[in-house]
Protein backbone atom coordinates (compact mmCIF):
# COMPACT_ATOMS: atom_id res chain seq x y z
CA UNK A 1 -60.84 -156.43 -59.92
CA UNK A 2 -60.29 -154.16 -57.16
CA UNK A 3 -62.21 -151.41 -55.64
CA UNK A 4 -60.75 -148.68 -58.44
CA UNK A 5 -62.07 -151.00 -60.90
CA UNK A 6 -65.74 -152.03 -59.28
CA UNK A 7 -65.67 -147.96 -59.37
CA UNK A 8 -64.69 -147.45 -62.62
CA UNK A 9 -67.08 -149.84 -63.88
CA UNK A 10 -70.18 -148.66 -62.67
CA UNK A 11 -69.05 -145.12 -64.06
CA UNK A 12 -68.82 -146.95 -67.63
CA UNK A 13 -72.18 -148.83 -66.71
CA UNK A 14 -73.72 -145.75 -66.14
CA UNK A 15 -72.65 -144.28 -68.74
CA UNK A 16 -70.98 -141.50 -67.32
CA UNK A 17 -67.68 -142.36 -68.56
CA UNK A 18 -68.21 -142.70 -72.47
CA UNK A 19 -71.86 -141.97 -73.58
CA UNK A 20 -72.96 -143.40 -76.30
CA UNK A 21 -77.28 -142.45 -75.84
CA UNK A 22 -78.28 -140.04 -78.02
CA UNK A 23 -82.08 -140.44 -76.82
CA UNK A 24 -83.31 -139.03 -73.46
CA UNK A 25 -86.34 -142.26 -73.58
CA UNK A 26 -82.92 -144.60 -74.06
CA UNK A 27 -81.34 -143.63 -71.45
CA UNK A 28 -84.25 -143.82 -69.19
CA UNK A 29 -84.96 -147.34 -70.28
CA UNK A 30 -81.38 -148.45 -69.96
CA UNK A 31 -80.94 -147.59 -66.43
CA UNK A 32 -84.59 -148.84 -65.28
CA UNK A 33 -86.07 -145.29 -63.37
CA UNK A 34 -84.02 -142.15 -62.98
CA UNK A 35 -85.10 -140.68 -59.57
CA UNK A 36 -86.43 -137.39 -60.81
CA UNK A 37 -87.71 -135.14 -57.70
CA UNK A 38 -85.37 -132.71 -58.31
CA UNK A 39 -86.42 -131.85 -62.28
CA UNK A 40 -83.83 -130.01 -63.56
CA UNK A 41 -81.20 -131.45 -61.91
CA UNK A 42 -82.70 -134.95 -63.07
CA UNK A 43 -82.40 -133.40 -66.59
CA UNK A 44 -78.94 -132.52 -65.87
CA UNK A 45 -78.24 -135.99 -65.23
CA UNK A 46 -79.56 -137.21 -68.16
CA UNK A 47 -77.65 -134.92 -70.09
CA UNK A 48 -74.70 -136.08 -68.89
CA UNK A 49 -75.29 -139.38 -69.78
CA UNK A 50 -76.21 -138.55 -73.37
CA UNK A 51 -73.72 -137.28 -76.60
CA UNK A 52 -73.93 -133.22 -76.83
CA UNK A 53 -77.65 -133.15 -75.48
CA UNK A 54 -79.26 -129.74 -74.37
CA UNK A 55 -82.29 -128.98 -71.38
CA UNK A 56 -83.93 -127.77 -73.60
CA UNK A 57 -83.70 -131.28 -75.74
CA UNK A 58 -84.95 -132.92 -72.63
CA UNK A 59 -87.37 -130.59 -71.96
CA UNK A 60 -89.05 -131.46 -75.37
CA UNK A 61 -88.52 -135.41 -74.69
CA UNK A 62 -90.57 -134.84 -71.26
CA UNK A 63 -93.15 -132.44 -73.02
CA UNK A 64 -94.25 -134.97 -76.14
CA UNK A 65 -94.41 -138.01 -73.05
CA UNK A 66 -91.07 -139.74 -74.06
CA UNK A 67 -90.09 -139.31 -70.60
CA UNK A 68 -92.92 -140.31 -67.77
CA UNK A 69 -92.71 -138.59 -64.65
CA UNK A 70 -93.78 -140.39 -61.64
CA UNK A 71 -94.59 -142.30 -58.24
CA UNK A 72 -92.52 -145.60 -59.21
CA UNK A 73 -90.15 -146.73 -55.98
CA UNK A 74 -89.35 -145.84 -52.63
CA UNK A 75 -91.60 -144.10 -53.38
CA UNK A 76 -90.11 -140.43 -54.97
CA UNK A 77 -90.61 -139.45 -58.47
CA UNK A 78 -88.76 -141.23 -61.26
CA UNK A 79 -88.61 -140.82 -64.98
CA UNK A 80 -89.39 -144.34 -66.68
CA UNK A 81 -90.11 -145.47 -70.09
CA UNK A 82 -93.91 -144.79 -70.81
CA UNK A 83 -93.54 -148.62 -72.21
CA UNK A 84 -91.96 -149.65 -68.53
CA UNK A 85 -94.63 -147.38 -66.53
CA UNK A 86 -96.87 -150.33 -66.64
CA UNK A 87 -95.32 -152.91 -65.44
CA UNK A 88 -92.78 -151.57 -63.36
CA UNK A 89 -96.22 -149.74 -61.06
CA UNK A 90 -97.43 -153.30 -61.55
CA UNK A 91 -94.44 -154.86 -59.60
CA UNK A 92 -93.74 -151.89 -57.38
CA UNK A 93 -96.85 -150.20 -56.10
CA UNK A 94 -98.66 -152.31 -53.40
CA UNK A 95 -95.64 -152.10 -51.40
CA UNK A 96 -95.81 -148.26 -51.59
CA UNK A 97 -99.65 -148.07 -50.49
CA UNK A 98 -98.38 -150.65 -47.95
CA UNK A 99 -96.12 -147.70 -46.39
CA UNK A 100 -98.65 -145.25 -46.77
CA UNK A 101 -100.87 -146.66 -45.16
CA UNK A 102 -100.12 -144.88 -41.34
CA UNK A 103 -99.51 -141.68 -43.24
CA UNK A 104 -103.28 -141.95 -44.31
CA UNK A 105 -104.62 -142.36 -41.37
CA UNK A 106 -102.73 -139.80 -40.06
CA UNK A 107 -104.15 -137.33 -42.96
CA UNK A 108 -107.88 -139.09 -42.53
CA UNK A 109 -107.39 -139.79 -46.19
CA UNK A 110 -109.83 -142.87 -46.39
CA UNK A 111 -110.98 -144.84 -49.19
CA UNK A 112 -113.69 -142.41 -49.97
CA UNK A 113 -111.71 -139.46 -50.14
CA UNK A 114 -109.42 -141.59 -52.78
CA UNK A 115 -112.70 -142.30 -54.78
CA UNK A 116 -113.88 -138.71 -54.69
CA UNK A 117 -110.47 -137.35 -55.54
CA UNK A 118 -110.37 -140.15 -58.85
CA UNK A 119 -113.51 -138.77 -60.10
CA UNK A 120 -112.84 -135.32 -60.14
CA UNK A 121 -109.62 -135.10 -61.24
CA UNK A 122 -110.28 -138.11 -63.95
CA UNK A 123 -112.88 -135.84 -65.34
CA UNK A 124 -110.56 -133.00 -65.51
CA UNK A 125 -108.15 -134.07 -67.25
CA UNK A 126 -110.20 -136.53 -70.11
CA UNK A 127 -109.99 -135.81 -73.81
CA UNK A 128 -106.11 -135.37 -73.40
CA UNK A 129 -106.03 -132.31 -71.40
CA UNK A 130 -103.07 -131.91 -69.69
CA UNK A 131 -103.89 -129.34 -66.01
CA UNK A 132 -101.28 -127.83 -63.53
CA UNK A 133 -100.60 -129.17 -60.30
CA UNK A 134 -102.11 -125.89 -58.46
CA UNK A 135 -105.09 -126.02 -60.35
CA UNK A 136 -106.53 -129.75 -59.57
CA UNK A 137 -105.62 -128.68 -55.86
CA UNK A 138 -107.88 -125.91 -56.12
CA UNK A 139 -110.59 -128.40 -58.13
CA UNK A 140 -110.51 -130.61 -55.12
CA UNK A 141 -111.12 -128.10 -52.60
CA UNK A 142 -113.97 -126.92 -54.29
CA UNK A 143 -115.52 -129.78 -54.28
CA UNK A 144 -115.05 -130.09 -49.83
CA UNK A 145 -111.40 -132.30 -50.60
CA UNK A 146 -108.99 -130.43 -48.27
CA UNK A 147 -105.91 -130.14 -49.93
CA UNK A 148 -102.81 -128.90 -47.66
CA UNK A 149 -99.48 -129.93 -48.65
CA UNK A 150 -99.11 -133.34 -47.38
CA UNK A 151 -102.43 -134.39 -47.75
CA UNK A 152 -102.89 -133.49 -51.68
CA UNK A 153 -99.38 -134.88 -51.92
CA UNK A 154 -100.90 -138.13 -51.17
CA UNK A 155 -103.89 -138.14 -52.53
CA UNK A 156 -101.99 -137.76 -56.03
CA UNK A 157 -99.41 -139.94 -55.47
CA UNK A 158 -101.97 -142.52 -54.37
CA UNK A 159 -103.41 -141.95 -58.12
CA UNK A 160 -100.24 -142.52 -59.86
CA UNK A 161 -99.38 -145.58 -58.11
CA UNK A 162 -103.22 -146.85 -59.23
CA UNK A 163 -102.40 -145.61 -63.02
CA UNK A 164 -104.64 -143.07 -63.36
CA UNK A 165 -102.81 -140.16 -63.76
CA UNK A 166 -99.19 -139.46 -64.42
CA UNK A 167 -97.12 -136.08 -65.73
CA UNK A 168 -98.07 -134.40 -68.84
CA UNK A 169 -95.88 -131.45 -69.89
CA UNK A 170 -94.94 -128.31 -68.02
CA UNK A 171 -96.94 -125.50 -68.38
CA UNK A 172 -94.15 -122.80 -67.92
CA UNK A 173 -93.11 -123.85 -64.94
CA UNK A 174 -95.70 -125.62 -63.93
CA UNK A 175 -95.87 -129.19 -63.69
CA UNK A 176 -99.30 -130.25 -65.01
CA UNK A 177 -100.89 -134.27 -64.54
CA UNK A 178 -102.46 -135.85 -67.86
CA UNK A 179 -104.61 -139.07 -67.74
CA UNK A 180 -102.18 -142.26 -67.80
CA UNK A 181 -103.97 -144.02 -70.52
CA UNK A 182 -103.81 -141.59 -72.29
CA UNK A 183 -100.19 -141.05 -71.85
CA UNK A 184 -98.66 -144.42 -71.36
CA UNK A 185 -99.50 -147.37 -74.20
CA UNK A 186 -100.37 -150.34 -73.29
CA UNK A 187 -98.02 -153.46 -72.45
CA UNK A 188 -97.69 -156.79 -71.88
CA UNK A 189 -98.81 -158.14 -68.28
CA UNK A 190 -95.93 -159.79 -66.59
CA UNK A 191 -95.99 -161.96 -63.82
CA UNK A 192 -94.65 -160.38 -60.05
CA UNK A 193 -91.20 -162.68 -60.83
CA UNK A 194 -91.16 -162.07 -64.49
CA UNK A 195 -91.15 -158.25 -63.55
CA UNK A 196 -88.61 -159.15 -60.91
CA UNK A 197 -86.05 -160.35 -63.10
CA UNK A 198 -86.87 -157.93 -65.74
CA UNK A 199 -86.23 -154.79 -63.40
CA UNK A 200 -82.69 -156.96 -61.76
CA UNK A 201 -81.36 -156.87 -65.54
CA UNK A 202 -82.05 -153.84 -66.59
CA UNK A 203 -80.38 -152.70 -63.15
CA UNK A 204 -76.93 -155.01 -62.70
CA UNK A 205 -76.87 -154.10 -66.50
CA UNK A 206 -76.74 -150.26 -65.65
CA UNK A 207 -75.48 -149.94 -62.49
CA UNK A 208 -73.40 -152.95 -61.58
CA UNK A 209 -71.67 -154.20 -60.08
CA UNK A 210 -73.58 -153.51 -57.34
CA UNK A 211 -75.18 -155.95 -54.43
CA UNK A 212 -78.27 -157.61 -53.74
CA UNK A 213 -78.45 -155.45 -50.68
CA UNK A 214 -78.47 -152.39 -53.82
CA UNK A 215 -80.89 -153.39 -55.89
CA UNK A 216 -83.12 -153.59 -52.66
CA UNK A 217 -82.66 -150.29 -51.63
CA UNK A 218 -82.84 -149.14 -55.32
CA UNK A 219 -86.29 -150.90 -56.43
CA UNK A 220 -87.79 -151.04 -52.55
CA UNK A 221 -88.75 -154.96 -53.15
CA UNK A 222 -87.70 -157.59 -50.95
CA UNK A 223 -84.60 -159.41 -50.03
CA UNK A 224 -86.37 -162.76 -51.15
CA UNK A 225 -87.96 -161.21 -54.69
CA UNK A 226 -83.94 -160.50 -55.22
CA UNK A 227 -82.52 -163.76 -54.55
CA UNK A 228 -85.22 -165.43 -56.68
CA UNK A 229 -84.71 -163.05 -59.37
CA UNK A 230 -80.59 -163.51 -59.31
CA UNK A 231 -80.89 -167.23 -59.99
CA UNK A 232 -82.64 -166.50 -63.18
CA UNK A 233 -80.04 -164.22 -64.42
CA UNK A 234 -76.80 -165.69 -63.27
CA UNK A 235 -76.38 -166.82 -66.70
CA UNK A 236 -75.78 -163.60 -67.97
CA UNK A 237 -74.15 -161.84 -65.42
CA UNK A 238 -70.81 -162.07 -64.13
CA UNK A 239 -69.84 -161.98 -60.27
CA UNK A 240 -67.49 -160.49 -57.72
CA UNK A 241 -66.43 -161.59 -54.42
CA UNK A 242 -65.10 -158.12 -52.64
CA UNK A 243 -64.64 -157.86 -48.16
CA UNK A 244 -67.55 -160.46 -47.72
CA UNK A 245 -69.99 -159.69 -50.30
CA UNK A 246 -71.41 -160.43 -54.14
CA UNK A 247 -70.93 -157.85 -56.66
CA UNK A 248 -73.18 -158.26 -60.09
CA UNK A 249 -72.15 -156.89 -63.20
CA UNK A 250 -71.59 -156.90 -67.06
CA UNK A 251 -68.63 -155.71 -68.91
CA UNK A 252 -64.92 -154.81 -68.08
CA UNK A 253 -63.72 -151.68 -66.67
CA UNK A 254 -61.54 -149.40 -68.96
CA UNK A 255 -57.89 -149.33 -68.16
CA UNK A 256 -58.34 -145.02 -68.43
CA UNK A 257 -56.50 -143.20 -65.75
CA UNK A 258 -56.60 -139.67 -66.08
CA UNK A 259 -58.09 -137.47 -64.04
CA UNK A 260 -61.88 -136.97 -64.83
CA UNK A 261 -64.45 -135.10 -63.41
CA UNK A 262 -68.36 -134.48 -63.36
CA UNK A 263 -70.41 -132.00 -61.31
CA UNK A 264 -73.35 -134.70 -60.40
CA UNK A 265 -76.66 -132.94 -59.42
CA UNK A 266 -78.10 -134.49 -55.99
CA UNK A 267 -79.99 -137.63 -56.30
CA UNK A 268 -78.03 -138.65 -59.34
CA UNK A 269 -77.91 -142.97 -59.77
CA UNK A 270 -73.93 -142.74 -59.52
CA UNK A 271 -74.52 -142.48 -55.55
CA UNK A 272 -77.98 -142.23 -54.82
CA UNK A 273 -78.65 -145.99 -56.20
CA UNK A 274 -76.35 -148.10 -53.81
CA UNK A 275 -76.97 -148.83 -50.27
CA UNK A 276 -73.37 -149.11 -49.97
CA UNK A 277 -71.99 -145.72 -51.01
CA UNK A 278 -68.45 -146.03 -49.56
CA UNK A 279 -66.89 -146.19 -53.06
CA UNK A 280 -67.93 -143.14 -53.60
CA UNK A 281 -66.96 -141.14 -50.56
CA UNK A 282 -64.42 -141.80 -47.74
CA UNK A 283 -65.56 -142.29 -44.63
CA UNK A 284 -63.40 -139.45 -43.12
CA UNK A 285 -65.45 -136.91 -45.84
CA UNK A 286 -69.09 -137.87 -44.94
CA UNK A 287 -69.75 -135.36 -42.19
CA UNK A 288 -68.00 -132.65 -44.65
CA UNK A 289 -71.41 -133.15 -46.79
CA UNK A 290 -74.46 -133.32 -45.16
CA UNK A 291 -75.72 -134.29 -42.18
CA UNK A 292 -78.69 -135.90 -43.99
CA UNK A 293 -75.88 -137.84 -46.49
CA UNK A 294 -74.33 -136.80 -49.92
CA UNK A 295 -77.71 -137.88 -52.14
CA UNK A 296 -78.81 -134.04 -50.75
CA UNK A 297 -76.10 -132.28 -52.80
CA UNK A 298 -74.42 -131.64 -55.88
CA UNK A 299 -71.51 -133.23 -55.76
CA UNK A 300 -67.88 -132.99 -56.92
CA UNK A 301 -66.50 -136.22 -58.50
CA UNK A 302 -62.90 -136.96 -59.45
CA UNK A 303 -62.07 -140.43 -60.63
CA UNK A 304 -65.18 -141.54 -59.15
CA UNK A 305 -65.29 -140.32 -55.72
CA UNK A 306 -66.76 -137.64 -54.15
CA UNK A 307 -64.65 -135.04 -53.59
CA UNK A 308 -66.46 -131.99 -52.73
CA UNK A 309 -69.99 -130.10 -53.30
CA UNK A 310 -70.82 -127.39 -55.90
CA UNK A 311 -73.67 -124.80 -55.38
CA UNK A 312 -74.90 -123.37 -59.04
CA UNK A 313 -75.74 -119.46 -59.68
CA UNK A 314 -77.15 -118.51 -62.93
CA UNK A 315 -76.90 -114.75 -63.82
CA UNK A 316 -78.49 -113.80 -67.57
CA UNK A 317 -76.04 -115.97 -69.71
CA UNK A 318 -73.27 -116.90 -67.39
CA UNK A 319 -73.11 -119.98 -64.80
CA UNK A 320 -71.09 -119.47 -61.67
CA UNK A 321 -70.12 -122.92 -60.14
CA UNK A 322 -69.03 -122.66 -56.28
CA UNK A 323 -66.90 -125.32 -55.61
CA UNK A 324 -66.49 -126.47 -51.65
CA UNK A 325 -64.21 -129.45 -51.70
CA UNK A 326 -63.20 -131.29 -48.67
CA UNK A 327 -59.82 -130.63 -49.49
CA UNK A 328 -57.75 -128.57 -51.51
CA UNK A 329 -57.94 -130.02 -55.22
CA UNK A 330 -54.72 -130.72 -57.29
CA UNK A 331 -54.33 -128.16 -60.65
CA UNK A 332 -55.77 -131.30 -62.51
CA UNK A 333 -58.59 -131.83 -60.38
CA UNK A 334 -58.97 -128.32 -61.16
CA UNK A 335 -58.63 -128.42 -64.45
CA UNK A 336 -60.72 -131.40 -65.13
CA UNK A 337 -63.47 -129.48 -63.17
CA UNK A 338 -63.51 -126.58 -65.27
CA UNK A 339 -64.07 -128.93 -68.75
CA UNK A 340 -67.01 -130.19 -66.30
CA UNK A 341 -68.51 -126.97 -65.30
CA UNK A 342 -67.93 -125.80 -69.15
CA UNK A 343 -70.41 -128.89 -70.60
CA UNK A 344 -73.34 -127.70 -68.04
CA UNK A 345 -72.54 -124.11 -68.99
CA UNK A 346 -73.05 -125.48 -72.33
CA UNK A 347 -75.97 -128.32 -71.56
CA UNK A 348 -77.86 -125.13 -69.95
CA UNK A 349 -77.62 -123.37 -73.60
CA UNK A 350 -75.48 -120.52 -71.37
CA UNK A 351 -72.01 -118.83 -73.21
CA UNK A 352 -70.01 -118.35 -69.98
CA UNK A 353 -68.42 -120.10 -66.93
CA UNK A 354 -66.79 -118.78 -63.69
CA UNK A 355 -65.62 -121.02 -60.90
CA UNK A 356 -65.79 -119.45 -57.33
């Protein structure tokens, strides 16, 4: 294996190269958590990763609580499995509150705001009501919660990470919360290192080969949880020794050459869940991105690298795709784009394409 192959293989891991999903809740459980702040372009990823799939199929998937929208690592909003949400908050959330805990002080959120805020928005929502985002911030203030930005940003991601709320379905475009036990079924407790090796599968399965050092960043658990975990699955994953350091994985890479591309939303799992992203860009290209790093954009890939970002206009029923590539693209780059940009057009339910 070399680094075209450790490349290739995580776009066949991923499912990116071949899918085979035809279930938005599958593809969510295969890959562990899909980080999800941006929504639609989170749906777009999904898509991608499913056989002919639609937003609006998604859409549905998210509505009826296939698809579970919240607080899970790092902490950012992820889809997961409503039968993972359990023990997945289980493993990950303490650490989470752990980090929070400066920015609370900071917002003079204390344990009795918390309290106050569970109460009130617990009642809202029981009896499997389902109430928008905007409105529970107003409920709050009403009853003497201040609820700027940051602070009601906390205050209900604090509540997620306890389980007692999570999405429900969008009200237009709203986002609305819904009670979690209402929304999530119950599960089987696992143990802190059961949960461990449970999440390490699911995510050497999906996104290997990747590192240690990647499913650290990925999950936001230790460096010790992940070399316990590894000696329980070493069994059932192969290894790869690449410029110093361990590669996990399952499967072989296909021996497909041609030139393939996908228009990957920002914060898609092809590059947002390594530490290590330098298989996907070269060095030379990073400043050519973003300042802040590539995870910010939507990004042009060819044969599994980054080469380029794409801005999206939709006018009635036609998608214009700007490309900006950091270098001029061959006429099968090109072309290869264009099938791309065609399967959004078509993913987004619109008739027409034009490239800029």
């Amino acid at each position: 294996m070399n680094a075209f192959d450790l490349t290739a293989l995580r776009l066949q891991n991923q499912h990116l190269t071949k899918p085979e999903f035809t279930d938005p809740a599958d593809v969510v459980k295969y890959l562990g958590a899909v980080q999800s702040q941006d929504y639609n372009g989170a749906k777009w990823a999904l898509g991608m990763r499913l056989k002919n799939s639609t937003d609006e199929f998604i859409e549905h998937a998210f509505t009826d609580g296939h698809i579970i929208r919240t607080h899970v690592m790092r902490p950012t909003w992820h889809f997961v499995h409503p039968d993972d949400a359990r023990w997945m908050l289980d493993l990950t959330a303490h650490r989470i509150q752990s980090l929070a805990r400066g920015r609370h002080k900071q917002l003079e959120i204390n344990d009795t705001v918390l309290t106050k805020s569970e109460k009130i928005i617990s009642k809202a929502l029981q009896g499997g009501k389902q109430v928008a985002r905007d409105e529970l911030s107003v409920l709050l203030k009403q009853n003497g919660i201040a609820t700027d930005e940051q602070r009601y940003v906390h205050i209900m991601m604090h509540l997620e990470l306890e389980q007692v709320i999570c999405s429900g379905g969008r009200a237009g475009k709203q986002f609305t919360y819904a009670l979690f036990d209402e929304r999530v079924p119950q599960s089987k407790k696992l143990s802190h290192h059961e949960a461990v090796v449970k999440l390490m599968e699911r995510y050497f399965t999906s996104h290997g080969p990747a590192t240690l050092a990647d499913f650290v960043w990925w999950s936001g658990l230790t460096i010790t949880d992940a070399r316990a975990g590894i000696e329980n699955l070493k069994h059932k994953l192969e290894s790869y020794e690449f410029e110093g350091n361990t590669y996990w994985f399952t499967g072989n890479p296909s021996t497909a050459k041609s030139t393939i591309a996908y228009l990957l939303p920002n914060y898609d799992e092809y590059i947002v869940s390594y530490k290590d992203r330098s298989f996907a860009i070269n060095a030379t290209d990073i400043s050519k991105a973003d300042p802040r790093g590539t995870i910010f954009n939507h990004t042009i890939i060819l044969n599994g690298k980054i080469e380029g970002i794409w801005k999206k206009t939709i006018k009635k029923e036609r998608l214009e795709v700007e490309l900006i590539p950091f270098k001029k693209l061959s006429d099968a780059g090109l072309k290869a784009i264009e099938i791309a940009a065609k399967k959004y057009a078509e993913f987004l339910g619109l008739k027409d394409v034009v490239r800029k």
